[in-house]
Protein backbone atom coordinates (compact mmCIF):
# COMPACT_ATOMS: atom_id res chain seq x y z
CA UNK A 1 -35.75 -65.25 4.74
CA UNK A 2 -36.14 -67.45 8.35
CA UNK A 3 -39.46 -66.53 10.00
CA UNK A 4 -38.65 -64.75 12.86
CA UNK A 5 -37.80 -67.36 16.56
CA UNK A 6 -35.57 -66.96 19.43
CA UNK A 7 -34.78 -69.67 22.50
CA UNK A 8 -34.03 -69.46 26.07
CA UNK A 9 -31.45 -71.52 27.39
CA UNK A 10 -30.49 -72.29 31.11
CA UNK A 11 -26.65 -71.52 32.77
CA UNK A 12 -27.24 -74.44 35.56
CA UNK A 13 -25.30 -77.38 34.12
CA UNK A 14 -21.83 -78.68 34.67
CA UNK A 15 -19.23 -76.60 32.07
CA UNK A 16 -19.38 -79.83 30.22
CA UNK A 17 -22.81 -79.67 29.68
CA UNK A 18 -22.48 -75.95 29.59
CA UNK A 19 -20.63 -76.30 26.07
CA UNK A 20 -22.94 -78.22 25.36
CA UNK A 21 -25.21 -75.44 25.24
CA UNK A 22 -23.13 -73.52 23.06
CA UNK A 23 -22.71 -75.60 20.45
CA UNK A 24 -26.42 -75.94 20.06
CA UNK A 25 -26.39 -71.60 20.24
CA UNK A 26 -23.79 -71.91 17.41
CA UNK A 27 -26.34 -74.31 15.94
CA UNK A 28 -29.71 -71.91 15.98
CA UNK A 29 -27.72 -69.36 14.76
CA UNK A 30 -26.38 -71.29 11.97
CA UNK A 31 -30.27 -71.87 10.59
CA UNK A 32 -31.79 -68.56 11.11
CA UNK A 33 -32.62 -68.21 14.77
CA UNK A 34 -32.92 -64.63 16.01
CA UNK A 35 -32.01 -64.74 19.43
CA UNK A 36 -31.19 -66.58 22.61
CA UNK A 37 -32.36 -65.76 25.75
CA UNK A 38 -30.60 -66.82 29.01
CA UNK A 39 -32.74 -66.86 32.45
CA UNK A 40 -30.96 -66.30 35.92
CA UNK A 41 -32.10 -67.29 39.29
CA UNK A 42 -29.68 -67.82 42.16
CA UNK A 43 -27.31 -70.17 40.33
CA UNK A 44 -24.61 -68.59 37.58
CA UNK A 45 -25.03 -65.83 36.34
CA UNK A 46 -26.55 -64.75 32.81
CA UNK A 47 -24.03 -62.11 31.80
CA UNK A 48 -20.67 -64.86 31.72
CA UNK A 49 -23.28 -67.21 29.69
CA UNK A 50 -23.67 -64.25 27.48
CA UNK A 51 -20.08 -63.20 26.93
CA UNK A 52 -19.42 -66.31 26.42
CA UNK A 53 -21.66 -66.85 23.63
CA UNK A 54 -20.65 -63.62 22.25
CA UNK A 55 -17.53 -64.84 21.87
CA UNK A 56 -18.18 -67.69 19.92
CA UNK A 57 -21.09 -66.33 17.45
CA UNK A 58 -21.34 -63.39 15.43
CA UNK A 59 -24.69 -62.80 14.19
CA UNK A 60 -27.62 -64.18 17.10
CA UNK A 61 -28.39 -61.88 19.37
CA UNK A 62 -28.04 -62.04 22.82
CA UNK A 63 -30.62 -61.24 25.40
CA UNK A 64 -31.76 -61.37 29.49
CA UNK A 65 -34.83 -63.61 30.03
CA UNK A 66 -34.90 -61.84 32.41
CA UNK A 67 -32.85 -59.72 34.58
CA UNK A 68 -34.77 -58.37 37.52
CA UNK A 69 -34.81 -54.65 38.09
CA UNK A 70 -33.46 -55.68 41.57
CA UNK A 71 -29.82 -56.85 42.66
CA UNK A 72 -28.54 -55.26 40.07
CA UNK A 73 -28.38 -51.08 40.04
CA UNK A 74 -29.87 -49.71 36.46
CA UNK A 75 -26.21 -47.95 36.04
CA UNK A 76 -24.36 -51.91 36.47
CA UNK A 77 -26.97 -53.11 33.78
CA UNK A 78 -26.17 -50.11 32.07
CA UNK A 79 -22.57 -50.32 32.61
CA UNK A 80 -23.08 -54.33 31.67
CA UNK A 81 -25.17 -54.40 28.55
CA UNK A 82 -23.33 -51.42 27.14
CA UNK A 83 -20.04 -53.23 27.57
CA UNK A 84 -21.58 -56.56 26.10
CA UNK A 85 -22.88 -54.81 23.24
CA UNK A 86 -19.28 -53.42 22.47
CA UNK A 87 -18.04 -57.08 22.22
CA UNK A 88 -20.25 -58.69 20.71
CA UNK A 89 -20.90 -55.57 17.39
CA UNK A 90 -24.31 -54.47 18.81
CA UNK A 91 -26.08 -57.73 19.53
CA UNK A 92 -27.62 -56.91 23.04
CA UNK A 93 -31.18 -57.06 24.07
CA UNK A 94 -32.13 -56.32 27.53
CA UNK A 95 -34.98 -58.29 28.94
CA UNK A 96 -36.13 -56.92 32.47
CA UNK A 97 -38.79 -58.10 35.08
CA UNK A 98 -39.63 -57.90 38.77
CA UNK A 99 -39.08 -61.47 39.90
CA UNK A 100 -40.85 -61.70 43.17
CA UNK A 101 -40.81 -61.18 46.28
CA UNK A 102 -38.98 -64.35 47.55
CA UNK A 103 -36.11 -64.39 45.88
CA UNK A 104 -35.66 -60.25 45.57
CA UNK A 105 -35.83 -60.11 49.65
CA UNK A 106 -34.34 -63.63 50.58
CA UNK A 107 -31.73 -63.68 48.01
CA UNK A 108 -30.32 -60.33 47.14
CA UNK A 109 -31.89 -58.72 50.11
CA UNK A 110 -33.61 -56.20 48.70
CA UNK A 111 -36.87 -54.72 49.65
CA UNK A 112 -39.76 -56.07 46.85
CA UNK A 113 -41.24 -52.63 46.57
CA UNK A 114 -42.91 -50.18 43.63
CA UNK A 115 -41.45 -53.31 41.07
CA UNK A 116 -43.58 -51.46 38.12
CA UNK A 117 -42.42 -47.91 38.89
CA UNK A 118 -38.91 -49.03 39.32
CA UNK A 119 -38.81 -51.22 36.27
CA UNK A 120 -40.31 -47.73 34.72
CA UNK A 121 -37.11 -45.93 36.07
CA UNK A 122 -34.83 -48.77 35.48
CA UNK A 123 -35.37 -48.64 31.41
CA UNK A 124 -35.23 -44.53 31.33
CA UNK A 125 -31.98 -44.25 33.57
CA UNK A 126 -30.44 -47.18 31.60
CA UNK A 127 -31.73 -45.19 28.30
CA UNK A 128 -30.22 -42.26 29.45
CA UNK A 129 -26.69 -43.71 30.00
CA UNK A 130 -26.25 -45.61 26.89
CA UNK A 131 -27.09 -42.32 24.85
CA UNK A 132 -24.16 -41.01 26.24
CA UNK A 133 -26.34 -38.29 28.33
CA UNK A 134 -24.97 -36.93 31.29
CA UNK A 135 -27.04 -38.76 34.43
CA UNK A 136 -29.77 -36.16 36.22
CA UNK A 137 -32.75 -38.19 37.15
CA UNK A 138 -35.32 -37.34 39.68
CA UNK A 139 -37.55 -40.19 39.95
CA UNK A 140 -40.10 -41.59 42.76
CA UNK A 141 -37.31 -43.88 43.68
CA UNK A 142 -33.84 -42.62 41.95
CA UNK A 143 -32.61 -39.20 42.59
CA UNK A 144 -29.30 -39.04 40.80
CA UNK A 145 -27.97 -35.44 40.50
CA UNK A 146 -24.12 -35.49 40.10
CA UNK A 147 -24.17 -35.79 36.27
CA UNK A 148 -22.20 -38.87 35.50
CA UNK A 149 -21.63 -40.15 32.02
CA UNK A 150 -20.76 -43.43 30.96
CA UNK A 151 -16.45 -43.26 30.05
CA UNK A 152 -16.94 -44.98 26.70
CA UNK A 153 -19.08 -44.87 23.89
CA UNK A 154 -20.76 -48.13 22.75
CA UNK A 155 -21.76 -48.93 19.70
CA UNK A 156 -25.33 -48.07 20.06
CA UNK A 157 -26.88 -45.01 21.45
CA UNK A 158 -30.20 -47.30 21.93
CA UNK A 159 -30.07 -50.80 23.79
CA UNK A 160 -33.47 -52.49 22.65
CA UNK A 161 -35.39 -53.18 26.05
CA UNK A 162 -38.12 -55.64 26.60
CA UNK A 163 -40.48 -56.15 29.79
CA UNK A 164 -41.42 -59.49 30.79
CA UNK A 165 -45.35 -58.57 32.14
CA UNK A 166 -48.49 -60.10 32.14
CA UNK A 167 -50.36 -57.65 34.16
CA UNK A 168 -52.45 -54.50 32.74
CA UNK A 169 -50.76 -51.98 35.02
CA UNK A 170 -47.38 -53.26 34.03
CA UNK A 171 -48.23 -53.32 30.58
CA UNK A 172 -49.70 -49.93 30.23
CA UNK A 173 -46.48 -48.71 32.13
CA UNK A 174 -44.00 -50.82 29.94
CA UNK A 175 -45.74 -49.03 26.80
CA UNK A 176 -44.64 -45.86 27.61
CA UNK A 177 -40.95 -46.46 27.75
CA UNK A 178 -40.26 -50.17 26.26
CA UNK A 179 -39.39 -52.02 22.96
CA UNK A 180 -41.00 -55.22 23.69
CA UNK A 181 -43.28 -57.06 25.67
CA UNK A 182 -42.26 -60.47 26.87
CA UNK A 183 -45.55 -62.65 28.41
CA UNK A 184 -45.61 -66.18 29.20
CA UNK A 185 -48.55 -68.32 29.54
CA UNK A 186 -50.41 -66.02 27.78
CA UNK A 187 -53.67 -67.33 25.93
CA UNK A 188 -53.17 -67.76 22.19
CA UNK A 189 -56.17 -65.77 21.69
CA UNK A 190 -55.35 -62.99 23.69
CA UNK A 191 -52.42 -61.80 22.28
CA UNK A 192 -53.84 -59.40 20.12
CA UNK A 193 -55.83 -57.80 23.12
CA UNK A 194 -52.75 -57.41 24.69
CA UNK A 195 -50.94 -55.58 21.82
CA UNK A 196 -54.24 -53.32 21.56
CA UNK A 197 -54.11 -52.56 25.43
CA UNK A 198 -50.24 -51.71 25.01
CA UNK A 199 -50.62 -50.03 21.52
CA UNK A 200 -52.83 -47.92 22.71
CA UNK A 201 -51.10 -46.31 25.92
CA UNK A 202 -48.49 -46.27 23.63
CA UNK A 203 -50.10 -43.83 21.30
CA UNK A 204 -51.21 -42.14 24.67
CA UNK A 205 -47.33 -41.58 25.91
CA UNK A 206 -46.76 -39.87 22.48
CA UNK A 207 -45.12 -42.82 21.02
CA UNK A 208 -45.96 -45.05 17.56
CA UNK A 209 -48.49 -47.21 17.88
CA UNK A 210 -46.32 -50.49 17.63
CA UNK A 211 -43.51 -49.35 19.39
CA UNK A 212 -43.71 -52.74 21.38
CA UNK A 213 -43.16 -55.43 19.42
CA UNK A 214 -44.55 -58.82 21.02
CA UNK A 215 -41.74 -61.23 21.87
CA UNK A 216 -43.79 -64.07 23.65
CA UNK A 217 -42.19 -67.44 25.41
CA UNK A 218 -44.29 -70.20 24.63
CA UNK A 219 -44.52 -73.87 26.07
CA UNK A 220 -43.91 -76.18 23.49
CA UNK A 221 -43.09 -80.10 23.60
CA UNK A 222 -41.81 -81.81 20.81
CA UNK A 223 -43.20 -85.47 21.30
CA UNK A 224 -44.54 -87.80 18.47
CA UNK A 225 -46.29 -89.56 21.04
CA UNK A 226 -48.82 -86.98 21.81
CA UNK A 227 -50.98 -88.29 25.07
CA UNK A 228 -46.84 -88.34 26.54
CA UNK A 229 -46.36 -84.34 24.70
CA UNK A 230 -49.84 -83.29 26.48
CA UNK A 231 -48.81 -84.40 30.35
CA UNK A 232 -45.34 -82.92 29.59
CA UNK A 233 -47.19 -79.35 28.32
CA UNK A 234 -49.33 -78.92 30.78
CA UNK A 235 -46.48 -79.27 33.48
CA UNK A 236 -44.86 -76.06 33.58
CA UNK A 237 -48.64 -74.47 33.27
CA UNK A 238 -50.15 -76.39 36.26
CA UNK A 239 -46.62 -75.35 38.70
CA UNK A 240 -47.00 -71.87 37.97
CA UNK A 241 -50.74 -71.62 38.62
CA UNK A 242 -50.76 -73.36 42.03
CA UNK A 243 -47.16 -72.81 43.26
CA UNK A 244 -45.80 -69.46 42.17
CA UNK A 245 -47.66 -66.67 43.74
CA UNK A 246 -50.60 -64.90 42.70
CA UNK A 247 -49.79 -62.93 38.98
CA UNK A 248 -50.27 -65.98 36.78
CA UNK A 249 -53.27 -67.56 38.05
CA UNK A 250 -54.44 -64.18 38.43
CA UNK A 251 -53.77 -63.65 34.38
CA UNK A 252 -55.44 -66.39 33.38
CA UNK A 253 -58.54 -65.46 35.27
CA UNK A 254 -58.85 -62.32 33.62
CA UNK A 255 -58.48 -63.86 30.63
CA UNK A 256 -61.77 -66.23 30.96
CA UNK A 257 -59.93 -69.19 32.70
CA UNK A 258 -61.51 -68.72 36.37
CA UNK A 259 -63.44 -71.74 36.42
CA UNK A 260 -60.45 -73.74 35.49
CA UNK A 261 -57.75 -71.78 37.59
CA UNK A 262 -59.74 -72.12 40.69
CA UNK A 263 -60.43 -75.95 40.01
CA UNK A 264 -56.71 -76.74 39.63
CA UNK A 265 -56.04 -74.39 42.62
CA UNK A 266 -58.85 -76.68 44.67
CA UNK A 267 -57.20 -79.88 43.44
CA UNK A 268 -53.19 -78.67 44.11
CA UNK A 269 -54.31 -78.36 47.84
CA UNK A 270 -54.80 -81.99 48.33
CA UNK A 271 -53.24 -83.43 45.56
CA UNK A 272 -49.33 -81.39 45.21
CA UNK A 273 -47.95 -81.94 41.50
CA UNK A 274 -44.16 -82.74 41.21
CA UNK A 275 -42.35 -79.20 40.46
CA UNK A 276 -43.28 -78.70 36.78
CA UNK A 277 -44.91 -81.85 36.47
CA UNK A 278 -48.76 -82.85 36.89
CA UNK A 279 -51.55 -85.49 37.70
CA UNK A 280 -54.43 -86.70 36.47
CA UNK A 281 -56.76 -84.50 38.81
CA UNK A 282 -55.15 -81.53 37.69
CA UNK A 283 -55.21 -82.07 34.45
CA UNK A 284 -59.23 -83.04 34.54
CA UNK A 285 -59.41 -79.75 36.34
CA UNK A 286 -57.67 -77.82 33.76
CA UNK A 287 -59.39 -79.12 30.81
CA UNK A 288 -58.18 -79.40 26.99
CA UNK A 289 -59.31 -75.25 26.29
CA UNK A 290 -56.71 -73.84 28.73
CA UNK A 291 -53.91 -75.90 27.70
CA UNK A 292 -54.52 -75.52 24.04
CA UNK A 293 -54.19 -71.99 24.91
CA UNK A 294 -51.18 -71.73 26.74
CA UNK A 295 -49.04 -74.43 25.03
CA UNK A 296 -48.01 -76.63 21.97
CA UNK A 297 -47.43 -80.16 22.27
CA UNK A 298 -47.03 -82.71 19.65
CA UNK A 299 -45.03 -83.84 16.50
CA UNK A 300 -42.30 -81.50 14.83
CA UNK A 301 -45.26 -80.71 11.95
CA UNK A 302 -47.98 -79.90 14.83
CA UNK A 303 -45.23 -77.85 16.89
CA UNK A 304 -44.17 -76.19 13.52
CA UNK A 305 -48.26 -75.67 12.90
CA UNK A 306 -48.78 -73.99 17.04
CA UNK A 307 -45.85 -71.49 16.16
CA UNK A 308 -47.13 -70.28 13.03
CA UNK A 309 -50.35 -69.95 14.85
CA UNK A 310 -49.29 -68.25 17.31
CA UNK A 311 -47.18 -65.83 14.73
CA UNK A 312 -50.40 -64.83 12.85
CA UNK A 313 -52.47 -64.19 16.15
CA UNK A 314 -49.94 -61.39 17.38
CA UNK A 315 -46.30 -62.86 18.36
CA UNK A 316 -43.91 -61.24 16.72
CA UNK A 317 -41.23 -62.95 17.99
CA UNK A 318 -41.86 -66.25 19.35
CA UNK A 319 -39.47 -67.94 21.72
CA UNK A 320 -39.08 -71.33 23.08
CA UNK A 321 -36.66 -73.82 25.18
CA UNK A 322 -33.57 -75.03 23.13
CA UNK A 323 -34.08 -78.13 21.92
CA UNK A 324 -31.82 -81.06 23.50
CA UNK A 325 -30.35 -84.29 21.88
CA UNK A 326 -27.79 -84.28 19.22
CA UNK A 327 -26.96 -81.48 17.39
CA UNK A 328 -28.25 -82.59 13.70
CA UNK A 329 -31.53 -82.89 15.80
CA UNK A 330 -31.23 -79.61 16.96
CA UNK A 331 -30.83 -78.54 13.57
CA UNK A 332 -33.28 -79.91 12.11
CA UNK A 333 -35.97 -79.13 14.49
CA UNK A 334 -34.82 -75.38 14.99
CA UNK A 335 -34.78 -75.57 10.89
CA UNK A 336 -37.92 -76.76 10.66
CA UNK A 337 -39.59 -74.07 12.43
CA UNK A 338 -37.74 -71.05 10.98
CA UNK A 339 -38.21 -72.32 7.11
C-alpha cells in the first residue's frame, strides 16, 4: 500500500502548459498519490482546474489549497463542492483559510473581519447543506432563517473539510468543527504539539480525540546539488517571514525561532530578497536550525528520508509542489516517495 502524499499544483500557466499539469495529475495518481491540491489567488480560478481534473481521473482526490472563507458565500462553496463531488464519485476535499487582508479587501472587496469566527460558521453552514438539512443558522455573522435546502442530493452527506491555520486561536477553533489541519512552515518538531493543542479542544468540543487529521504542506527541493537545493529551500521561508504580514513570523517565534525571525526581519529592511528567493545575509541570519525545520532540500533519497521524517513526527498527510520535467521524472520521483 503507497504511504500516504498529496501535491498542490498552480492554475496560472498558458492552457498549454495547463495540460501540462494534468498529465502529471494523471501521473501521481497513477503511482499512489492521494490528492492534489490547487491554490487560487486573483488569477483562474481553482474550481475549472478541479473539474477539469475530475474529468480526466477517477481515483485522486481533489481538494482547495485553499479557498478563502471570503468572496465566495459558504452556500456557493456549498453549492460548488457538492456539485464537484457529484462528478467526480465523491472525491472532494474542501480546504478553507482566511487569506488576508490585502487581497480579501482590495480584490473581492470584502471587509477582512472575525476571519476565525467566520471560517467557524463557514464549515457548519456548509455542513449543514450538504447533509441535506434544511438551512436555519443564527450565527455572530450569518443569520439565515428561511429554511433552504440544497435541490439535489450528492453523493455524500459529509464533505471532508480542512483549515489551513497556524495560529492557536484558529486551531483551537478549527478543532471543534474540522477534519484536518493544513499548516505550512511549521517546525518539524512541532507538529506533534500542534496535534496535542488541537486534540485536545477537540476532546473538549465533545468530539474524538483525532478528529483532525494533520495534512501539512511542506517545502521540499529536489536538487542533487545540495548547497544549490539549500538557497532554493530557504526561499519561499525567508519571503513569507519578511514580506507577508505578521502570522508566519509570528508562528515561528512562538515556536523558539525569535532570535532568528527578528534577525532576518533586521536584515530584509536593508537588504530586500527577490520574491521567494534569498541572499546571503538572510540566510546567515536564519541559520541551518530553522531551515532544517521548515524544509527539505536535497537528493531524491534525502527528500524521500525529510518526508518520512516528517510522517513519523505527526503529518499524516504530507503534501508538496508537483514535481516538473518530463513525465517519467515525475513518476519516478512521486514513486519514489509513496513506495
Amino acid at each position: 500500500m503507497p504511504r500516504r502524499l498529496a501535491v498542490s499544483v498552480g492554475f496560472g500557466g498558458s492552457p498549454e502548459q495547463n495540460k501540462e499539469v494534468i498529465s502529471r495529475i494523471k501521473v501521481a495518481e497513477e503511482v499512489g498519490v492521494e490528492a492534489v491540491f490547487t491554490a487560487e489567488t486573483w488569477g483562474r480560478d481553482q474550481f475549472s482546474l478541479l473539474t477539469q481534473i475530475a474529468l480526466q481521473t477517477s481515483k485522486i482526490k481533489l481538494g482547495t489549497g485553499i479557498a478563502p472563507v471570503f468572496g465566495r458565500s459558504p452556500g456557493v462553496l456549498a453549492m460548488t463542492a457538492a456539485t464537484l463531488d457529484e462528478l467526480s464519485g465523491g472525491r472532494v476535499v474542501l480546504g478553507l483559510g482566511t487569506s488576508g487582508d490585502r487581497v480579501i479587501e482590495h480584490w473581492h472587496g470584502d471587509k477582512f473581519s472575525k476571519p476565525i469566527q467566520r471560517t467557524k460558521e463557514y464549515i457548519e453552514i456548509i455542513n449543514m447543506i450538504v447533509s441535506g438539512e434544511k438551512l436555519f443558522y443564527d450565527g455572530q455573522i450569518f443569520k439565515l432563517q428561511r429554511g433552504f435546502k440544497l435541490l439535489f442530493e450528492p453523493p455524500r452527506k459529509h464533505i471532508p473539510i480542512y483549515v489551513a491555520s497556524i495560529s492557536p486561536k484558529s486551531m483551537q477553533s478549527l478543532a471543534t468543527v474540522a477534519d484536518g489541519w493544513m499548516p505550512i512552515y511549521w517546525p518539524k518538531s512541532k507538529f506533534m504539539d500542534g496535534k496535542k493543542m488541537i486534540g485536545e479542544a477537540s476532546k473538549a468540543a465533545g468530539r474524538p480525540e483525532d478528529a483532525v487529521e494533520c495534512v501539512a504542506s511542506l517545502t521540499v527541493v529536489i536538487n542533487p546539488d545540495e548547497q544549490k537545493a539549500k538557497m532554493q529551500a530557504a526561499g519561499p521561508i525567508s519571503w513569507y517571514v519578511t514580506n507577508m504580514g505578521d502570522f508566519y513570523h509570528e508562528m515561528l517565534t512562538r515556536n523558539g525561532f525569535g532570535e532568528e525571525v527578528a534577525a532576518m526581519r533586521k536584515v530584509a529592511e536593508t537588504h530586500k530578497p527577490p520574491p521567494f528567493g534569498t541572499n546571503p545575509e538572510l540566510m546567515a541570519a536564519m541559520g541551518d536550525r530553522m531551515l532544517e525545520e521548515t524544509a527539505i532540500w536535497g537528493d531524491l533519497e534525502t527528500v524521500a528520508a525529510g518526508i518520512e521524517e516528517r510522517r513519523q513526527l505527526g503529518v499524516d498527510l504530507p503534501s508538496i509542489s508537483m514535481p516538473q520535467g518530463p513525465l517519467d521524472h515525475v513518476e519516478r520521483v512521486l514513486g519514489t516517495l509513496v513506495s
